[in-house]
C-alpha atoms as a PDB file:
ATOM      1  CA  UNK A   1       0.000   0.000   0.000  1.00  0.00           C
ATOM      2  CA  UNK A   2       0.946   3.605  -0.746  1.00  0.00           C
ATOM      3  CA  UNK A   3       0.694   6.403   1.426  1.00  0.00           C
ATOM      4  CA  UNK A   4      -1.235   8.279  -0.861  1.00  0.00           C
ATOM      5  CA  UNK A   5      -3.970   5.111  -1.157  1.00  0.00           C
ATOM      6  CA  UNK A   6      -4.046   5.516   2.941  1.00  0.00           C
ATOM      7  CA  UNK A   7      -4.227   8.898   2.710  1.00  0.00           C
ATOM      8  CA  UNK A   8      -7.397   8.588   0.392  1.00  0.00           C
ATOM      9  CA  UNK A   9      -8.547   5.720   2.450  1.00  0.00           C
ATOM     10  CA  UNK A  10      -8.667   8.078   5.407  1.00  0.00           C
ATOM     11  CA  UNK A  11     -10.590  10.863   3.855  1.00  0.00           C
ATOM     12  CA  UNK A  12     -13.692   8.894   3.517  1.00  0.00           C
ATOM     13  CA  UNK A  13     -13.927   9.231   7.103  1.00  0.00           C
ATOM     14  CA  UNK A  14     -12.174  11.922   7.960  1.00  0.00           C
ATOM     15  CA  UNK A  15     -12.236  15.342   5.647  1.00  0.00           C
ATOM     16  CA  UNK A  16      -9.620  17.082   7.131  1.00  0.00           C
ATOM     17  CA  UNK A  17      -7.876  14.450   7.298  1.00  0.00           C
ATOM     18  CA  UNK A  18      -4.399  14.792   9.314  1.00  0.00           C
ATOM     19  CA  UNK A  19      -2.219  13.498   6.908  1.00  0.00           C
ATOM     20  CA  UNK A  20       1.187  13.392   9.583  1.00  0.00           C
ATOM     21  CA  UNK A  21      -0.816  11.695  12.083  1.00  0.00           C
ATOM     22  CA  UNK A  22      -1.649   8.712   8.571  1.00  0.00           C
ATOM     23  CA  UNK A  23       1.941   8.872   7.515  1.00  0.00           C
ATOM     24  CA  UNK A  24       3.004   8.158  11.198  1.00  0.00           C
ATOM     25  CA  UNK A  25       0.761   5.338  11.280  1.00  0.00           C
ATOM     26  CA  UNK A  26       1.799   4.088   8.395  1.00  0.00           C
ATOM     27  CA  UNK A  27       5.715   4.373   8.793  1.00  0.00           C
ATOM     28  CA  UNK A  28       4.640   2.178  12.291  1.00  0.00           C
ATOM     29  CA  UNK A  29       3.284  -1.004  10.345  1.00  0.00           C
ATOM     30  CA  UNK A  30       5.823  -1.224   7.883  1.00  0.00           C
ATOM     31  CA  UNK A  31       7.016  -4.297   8.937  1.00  0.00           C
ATOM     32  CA  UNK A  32       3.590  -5.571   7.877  1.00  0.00           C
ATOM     33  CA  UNK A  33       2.447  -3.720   4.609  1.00  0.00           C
ATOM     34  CA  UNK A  34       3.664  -7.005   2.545  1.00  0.00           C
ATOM     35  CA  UNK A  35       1.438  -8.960   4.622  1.00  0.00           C
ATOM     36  CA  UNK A  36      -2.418  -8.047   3.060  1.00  0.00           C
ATOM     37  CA  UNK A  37      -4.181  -9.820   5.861  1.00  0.00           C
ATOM     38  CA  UNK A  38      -1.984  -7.756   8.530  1.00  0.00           C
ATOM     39  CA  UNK A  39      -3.106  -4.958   6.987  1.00  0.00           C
ATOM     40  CA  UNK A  40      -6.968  -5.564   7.176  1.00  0.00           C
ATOM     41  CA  UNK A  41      -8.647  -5.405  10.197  1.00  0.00           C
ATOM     42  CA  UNK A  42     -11.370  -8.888  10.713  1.00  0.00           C
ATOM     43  CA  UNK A  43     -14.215  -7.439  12.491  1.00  0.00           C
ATOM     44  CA  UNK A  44     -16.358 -10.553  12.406  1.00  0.00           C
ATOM     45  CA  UNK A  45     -13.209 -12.185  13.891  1.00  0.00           C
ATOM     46  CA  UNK A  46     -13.647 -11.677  17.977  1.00  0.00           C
ATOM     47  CA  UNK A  47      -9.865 -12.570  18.319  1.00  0.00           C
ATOM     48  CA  UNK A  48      -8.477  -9.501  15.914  1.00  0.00           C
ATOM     49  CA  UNK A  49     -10.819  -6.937  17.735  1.00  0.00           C
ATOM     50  CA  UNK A  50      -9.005  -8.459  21.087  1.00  0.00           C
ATOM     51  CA  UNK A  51      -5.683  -7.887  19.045  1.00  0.00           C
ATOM     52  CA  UNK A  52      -6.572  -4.427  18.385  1.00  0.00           C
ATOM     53  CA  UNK A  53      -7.445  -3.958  21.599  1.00  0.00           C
ATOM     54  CA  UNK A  54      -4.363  -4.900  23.529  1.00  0.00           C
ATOM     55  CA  UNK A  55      -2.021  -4.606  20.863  1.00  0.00           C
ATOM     56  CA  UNK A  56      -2.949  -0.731  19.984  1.00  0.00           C
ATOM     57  CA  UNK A  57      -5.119   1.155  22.336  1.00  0.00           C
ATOM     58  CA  UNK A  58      -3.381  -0.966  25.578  1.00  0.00           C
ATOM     59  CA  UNK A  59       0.083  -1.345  24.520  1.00  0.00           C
ATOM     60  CA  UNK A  60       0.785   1.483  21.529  1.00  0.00           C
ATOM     61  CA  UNK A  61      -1.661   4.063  22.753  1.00  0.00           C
ATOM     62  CA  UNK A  62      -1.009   3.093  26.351  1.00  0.00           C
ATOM     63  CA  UNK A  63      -4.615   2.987  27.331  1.00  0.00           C
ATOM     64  CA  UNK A  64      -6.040   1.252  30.480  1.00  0.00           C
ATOM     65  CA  UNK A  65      -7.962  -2.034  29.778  1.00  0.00           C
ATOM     66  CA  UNK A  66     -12.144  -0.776  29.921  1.00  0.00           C
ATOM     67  CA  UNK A  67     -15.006  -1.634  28.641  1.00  0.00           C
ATOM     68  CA  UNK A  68     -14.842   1.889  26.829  1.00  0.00           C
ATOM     69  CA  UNK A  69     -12.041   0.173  24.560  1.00  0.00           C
ATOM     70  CA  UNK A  70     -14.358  -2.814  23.260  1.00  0.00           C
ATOM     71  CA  UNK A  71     -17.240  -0.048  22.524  1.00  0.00           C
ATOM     72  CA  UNK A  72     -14.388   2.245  20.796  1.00  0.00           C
ATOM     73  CA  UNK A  73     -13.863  -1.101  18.674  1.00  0.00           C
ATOM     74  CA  UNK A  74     -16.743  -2.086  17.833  1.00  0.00           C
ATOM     75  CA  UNK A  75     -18.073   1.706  17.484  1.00  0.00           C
ATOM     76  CA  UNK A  76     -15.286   1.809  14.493  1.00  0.00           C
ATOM     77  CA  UNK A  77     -16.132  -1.233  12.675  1.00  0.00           C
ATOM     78  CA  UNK A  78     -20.013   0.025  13.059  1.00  0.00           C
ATOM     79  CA  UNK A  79     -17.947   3.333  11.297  1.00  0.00           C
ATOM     80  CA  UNK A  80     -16.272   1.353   8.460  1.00  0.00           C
ATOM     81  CA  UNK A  81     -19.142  -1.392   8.121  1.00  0.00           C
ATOM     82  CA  UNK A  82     -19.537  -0.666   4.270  1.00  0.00           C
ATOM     83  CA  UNK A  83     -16.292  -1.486   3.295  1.00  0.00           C
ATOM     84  CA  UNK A  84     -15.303  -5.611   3.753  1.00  0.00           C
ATOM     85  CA  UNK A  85     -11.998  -5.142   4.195  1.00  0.00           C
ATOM     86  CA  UNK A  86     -10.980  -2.689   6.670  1.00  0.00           C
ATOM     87  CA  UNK A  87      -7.478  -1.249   6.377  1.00  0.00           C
ATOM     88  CA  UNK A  88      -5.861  -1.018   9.527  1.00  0.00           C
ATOM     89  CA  UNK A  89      -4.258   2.217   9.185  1.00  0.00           C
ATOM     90  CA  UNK A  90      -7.606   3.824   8.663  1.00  0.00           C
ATOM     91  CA  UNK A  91      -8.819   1.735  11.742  1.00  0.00           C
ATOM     92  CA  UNK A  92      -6.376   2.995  13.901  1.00  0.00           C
ATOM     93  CA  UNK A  93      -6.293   6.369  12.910  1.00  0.00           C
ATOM     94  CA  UNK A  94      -9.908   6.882  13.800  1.00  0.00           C
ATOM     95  CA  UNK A  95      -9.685   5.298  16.908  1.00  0.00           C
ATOM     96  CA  UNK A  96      -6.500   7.744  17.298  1.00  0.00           C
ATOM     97  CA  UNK A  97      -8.422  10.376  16.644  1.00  0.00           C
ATOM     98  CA  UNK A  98     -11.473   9.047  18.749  1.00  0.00           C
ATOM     99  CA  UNK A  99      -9.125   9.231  21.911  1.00  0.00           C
ATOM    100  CA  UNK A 100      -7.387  12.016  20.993  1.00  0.00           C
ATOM    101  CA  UNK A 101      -4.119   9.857  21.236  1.00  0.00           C
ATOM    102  CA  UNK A 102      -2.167  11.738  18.242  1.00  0.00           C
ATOM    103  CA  UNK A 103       0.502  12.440  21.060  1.00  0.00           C
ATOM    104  CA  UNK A 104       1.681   8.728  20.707  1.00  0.00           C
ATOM    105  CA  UNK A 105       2.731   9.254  17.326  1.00  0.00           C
ATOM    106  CA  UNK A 106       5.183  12.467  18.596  1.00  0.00           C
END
């Protein structure tokens, strides 16, 4: 993926889009944009939303575990429900956004 196609990705979501806070995101999965299903977010897939979870908002984002997190989650993929497969740079940037976590990305 390009930055440009997560860039563009973003927008549908987000009109001012912040496109330092995407690139930051996107320089931080590197290691996984030749791996497609890495960079799709599952969220029929109760495992990957626990991934997301822990992985991002607990460990990256530094959140504390709440129910708040799950509803963040699933709020998102409620967000991005037209669209099968979710790219995870979009998904985290609006959850990001949601908690106002750009800070992490400093």
């Amino acid at each position: 993926m390009e930055l440009s196609t997560a860039i563009a990705d973003v927008k549908k979501y987000d009109s001012s889009v912040d496109e330092a806070l995407v690139e930051a995101i996107f320089k931080s999965l590197r290691p996984v944009h030749g791996n497609k299903d890495a960079m799709l977010v599952g969220c029929s897939d109760p495992s990957e939303l626990t991934t997301v979870k822990r992985n991002f908002l607990m460990k990256k984002l530094g959140m504390d575990d709440s129910p708040e997190l799950d509803a963040a989650v699933k709020e998102t993929c409620e967000t991005m429900k037209d669209v099968r497969m979710k790219g995870r740079i979009t998904f985290y940037y609006l959850l990001t956004k949601k908690f106002g976590k750009e800070s992490a990305y400093a």
